[in-house]
C-alpha atoms as a PDB file:
ATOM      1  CA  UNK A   1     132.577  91.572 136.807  1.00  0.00           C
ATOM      2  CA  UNK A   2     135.135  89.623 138.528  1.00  0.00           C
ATOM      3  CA  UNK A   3     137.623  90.759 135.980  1.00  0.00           C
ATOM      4  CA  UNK A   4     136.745  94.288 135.416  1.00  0.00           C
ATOM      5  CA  UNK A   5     137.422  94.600 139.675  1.00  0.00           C
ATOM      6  CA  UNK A   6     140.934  93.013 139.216  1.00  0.00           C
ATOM      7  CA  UNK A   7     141.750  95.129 136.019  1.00  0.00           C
ATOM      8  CA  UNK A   8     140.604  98.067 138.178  1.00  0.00           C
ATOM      9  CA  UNK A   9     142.766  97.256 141.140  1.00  0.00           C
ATOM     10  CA  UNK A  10     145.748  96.597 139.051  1.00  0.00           C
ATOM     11  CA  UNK A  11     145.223  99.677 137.526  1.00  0.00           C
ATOM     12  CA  UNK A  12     144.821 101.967 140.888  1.00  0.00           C
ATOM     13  CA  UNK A  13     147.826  99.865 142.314  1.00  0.00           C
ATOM     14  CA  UNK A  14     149.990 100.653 139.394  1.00  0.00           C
ATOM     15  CA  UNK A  15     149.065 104.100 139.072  1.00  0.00           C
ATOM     16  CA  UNK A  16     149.711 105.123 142.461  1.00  0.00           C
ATOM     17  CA  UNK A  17     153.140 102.977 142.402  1.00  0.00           C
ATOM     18  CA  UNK A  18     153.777 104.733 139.327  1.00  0.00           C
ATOM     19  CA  UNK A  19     153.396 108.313 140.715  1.00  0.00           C
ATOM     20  CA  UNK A  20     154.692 107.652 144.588  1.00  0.00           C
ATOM     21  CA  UNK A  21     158.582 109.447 144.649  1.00  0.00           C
ATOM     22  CA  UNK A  22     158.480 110.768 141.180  1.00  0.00           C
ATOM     23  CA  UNK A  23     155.414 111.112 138.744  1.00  0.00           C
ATOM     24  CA  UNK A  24     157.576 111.013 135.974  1.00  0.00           C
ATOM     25  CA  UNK A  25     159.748 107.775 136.224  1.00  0.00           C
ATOM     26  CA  UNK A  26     160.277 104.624 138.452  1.00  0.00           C
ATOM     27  CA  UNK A  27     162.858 102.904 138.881  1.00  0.00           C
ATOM     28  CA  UNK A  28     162.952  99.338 137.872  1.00  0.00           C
ATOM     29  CA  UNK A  29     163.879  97.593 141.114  1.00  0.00           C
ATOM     30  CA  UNK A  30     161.544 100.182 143.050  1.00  0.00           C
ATOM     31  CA  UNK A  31     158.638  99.770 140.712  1.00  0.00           C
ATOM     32  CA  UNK A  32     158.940  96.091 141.512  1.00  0.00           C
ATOM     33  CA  UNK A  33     159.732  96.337 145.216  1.00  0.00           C
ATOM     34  CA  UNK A  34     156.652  98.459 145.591  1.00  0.00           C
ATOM     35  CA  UNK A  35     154.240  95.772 143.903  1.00  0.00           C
ATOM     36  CA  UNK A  36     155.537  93.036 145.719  1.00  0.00           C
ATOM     37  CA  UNK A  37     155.152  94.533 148.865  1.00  0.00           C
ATOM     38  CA  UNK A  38     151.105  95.889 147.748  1.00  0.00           C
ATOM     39  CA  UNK A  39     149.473  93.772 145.510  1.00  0.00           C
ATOM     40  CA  UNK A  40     149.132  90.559 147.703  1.00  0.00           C
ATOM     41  CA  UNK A  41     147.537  92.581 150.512  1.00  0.00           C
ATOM     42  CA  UNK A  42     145.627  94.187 148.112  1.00  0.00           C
ATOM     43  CA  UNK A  43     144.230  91.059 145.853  1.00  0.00           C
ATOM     44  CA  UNK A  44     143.352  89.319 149.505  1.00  0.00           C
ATOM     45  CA  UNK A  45     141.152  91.815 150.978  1.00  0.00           C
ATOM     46  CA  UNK A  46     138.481  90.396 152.105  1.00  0.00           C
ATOM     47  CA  UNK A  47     135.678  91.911 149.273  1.00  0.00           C
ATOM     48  CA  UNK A  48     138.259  90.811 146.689  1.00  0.00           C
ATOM     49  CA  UNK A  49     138.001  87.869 144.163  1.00  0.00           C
ATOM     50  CA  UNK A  50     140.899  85.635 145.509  1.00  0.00           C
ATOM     51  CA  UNK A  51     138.771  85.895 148.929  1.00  0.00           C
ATOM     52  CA  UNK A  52     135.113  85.565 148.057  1.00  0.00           C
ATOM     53  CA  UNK A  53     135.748  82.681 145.493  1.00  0.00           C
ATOM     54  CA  UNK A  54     138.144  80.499 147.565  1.00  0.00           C
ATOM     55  CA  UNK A  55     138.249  79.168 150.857  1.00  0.00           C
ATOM     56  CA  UNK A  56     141.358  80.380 152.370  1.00  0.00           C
ATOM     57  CA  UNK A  57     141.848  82.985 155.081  1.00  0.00           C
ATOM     58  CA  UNK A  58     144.056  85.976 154.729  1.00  0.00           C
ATOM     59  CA  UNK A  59     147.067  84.584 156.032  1.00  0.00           C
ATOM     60  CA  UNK A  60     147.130  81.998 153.228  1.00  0.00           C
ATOM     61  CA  UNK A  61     145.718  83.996 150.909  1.00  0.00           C
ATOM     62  CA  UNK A  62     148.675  86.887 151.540  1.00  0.00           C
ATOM     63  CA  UNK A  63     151.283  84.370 151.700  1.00  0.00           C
ATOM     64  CA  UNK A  64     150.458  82.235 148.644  1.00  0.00           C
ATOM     65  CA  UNK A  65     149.329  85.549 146.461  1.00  0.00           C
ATOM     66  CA  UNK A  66     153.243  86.668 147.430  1.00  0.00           C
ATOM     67  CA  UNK A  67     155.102  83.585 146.132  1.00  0.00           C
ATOM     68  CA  UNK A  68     152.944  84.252 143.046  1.00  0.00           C
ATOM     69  CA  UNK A  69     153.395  87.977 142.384  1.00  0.00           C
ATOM     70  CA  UNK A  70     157.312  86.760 142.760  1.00  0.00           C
ATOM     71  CA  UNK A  71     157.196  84.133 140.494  1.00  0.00           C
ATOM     72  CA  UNK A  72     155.558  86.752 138.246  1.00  0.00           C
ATOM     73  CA  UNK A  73     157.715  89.513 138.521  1.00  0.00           C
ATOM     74  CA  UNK A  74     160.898  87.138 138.235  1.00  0.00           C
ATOM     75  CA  UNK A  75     159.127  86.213 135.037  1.00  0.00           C
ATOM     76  CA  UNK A  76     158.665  89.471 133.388  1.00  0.00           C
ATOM     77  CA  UNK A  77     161.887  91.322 134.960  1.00  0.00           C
ATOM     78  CA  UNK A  78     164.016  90.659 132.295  1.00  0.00           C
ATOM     79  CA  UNK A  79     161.398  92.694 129.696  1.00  0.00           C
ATOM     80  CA  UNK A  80     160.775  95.611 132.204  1.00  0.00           C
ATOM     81  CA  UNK A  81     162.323  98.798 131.197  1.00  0.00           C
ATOM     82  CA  UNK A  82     165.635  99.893 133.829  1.00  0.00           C
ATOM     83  CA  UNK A  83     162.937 102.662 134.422  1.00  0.00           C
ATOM     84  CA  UNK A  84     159.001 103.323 134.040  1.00  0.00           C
ATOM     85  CA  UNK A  85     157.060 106.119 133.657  1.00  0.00           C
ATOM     86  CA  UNK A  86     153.022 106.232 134.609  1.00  0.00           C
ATOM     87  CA  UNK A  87     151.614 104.279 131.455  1.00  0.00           C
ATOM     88  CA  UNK A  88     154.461 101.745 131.829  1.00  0.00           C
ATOM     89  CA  UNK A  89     153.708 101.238 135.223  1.00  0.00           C
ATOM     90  CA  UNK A  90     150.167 100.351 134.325  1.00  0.00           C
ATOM     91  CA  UNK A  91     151.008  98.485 131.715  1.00  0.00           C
ATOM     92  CA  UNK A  92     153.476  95.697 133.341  1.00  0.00           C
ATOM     93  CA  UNK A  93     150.975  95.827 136.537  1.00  0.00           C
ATOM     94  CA  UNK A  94     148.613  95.050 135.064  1.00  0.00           C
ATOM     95  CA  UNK A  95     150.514  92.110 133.402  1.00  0.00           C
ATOM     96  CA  UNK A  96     151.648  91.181 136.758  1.00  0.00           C
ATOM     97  CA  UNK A  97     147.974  91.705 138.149  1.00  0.00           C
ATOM     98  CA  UNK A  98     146.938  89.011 135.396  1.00  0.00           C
ATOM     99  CA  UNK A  99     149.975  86.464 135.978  1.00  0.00           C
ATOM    100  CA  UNK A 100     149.398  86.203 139.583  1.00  0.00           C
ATOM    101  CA  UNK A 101     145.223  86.006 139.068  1.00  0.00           C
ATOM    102  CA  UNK A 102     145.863  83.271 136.409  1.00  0.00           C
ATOM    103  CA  UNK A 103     148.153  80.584 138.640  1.00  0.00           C
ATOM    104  CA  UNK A 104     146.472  81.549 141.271  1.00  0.00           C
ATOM    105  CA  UNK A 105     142.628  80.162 140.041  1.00  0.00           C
ATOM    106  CA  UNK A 106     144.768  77.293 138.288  1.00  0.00           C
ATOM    107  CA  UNK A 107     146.905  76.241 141.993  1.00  0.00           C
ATOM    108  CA  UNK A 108     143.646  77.136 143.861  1.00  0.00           C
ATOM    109  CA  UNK A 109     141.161  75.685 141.816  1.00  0.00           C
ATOM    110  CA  UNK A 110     140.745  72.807 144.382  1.00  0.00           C
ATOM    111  CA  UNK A 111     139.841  75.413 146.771  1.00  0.00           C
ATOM    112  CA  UNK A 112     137.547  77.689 145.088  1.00  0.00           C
ATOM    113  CA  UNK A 113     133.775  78.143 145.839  1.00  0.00           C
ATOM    114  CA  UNK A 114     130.893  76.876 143.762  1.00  0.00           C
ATOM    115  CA  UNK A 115     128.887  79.560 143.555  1.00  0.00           C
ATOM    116  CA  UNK A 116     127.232  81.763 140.786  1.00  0.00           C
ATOM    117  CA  UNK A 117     129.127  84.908 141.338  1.00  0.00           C
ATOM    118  CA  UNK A 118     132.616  83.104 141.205  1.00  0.00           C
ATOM    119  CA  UNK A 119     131.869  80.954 137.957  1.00  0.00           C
ATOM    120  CA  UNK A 120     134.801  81.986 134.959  1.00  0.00           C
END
């Protein structure tokens, strides 16, 4: 369940990056402006995984989630396209989506909440 919600924010994030200024094609260093600037907010909303499974506030949560989406994009920017249309989009965010989810449970895991709905 846990999964299918990240998958499914990933997805709406990258879709509506993918379709903001033109719904045809984004530009590389726009595309990964936009997701730095979204997906940390988005991933630490207070309902969301990174949130409900770990104790952290949303200030840490934000801030940490950032240097991770970074670390991710700086990873993948060399195998982005110079421009990317709608299925691209999704495509490398949700790649990002699954970077940043994976170091953060493994830099977090000291943090993160025994209970039955946040078991992997």
């Amino acid at each position: 369940m846990r999964i299918k919600a990240i998958a499914l924010t990933i997805i709406l994030l990258s879709a509506a990056m993918a379709t903001q200024a033109n719904p045809e094609v984004k530009d590389k260093k726009v595309w990964m402006e936009n997701v730095e600037q979204s997906l940390p907010q988005l991933l630490c909303q207070e309902d969301k995984y990174f949130r409900q499974c770990f104790k952290t506030d949303a200030k840490e949560c934000q801030e940490f989630t950032l240097l991770l989406v970074q670390a991710c994009l700086n990873n993948a920017s060399l195998s982005l396209p110079a421009a990317l249309n709608a299925e691209q989009g999704e495509y490398w965010g949700q790649m990002i989506g699954r970077c940043t989810y994976d170091l953060y449970s493994k830099f977090m895991k000291s943090k993160k909440l025994d209970s039955r709905e946040c078991k992997q």
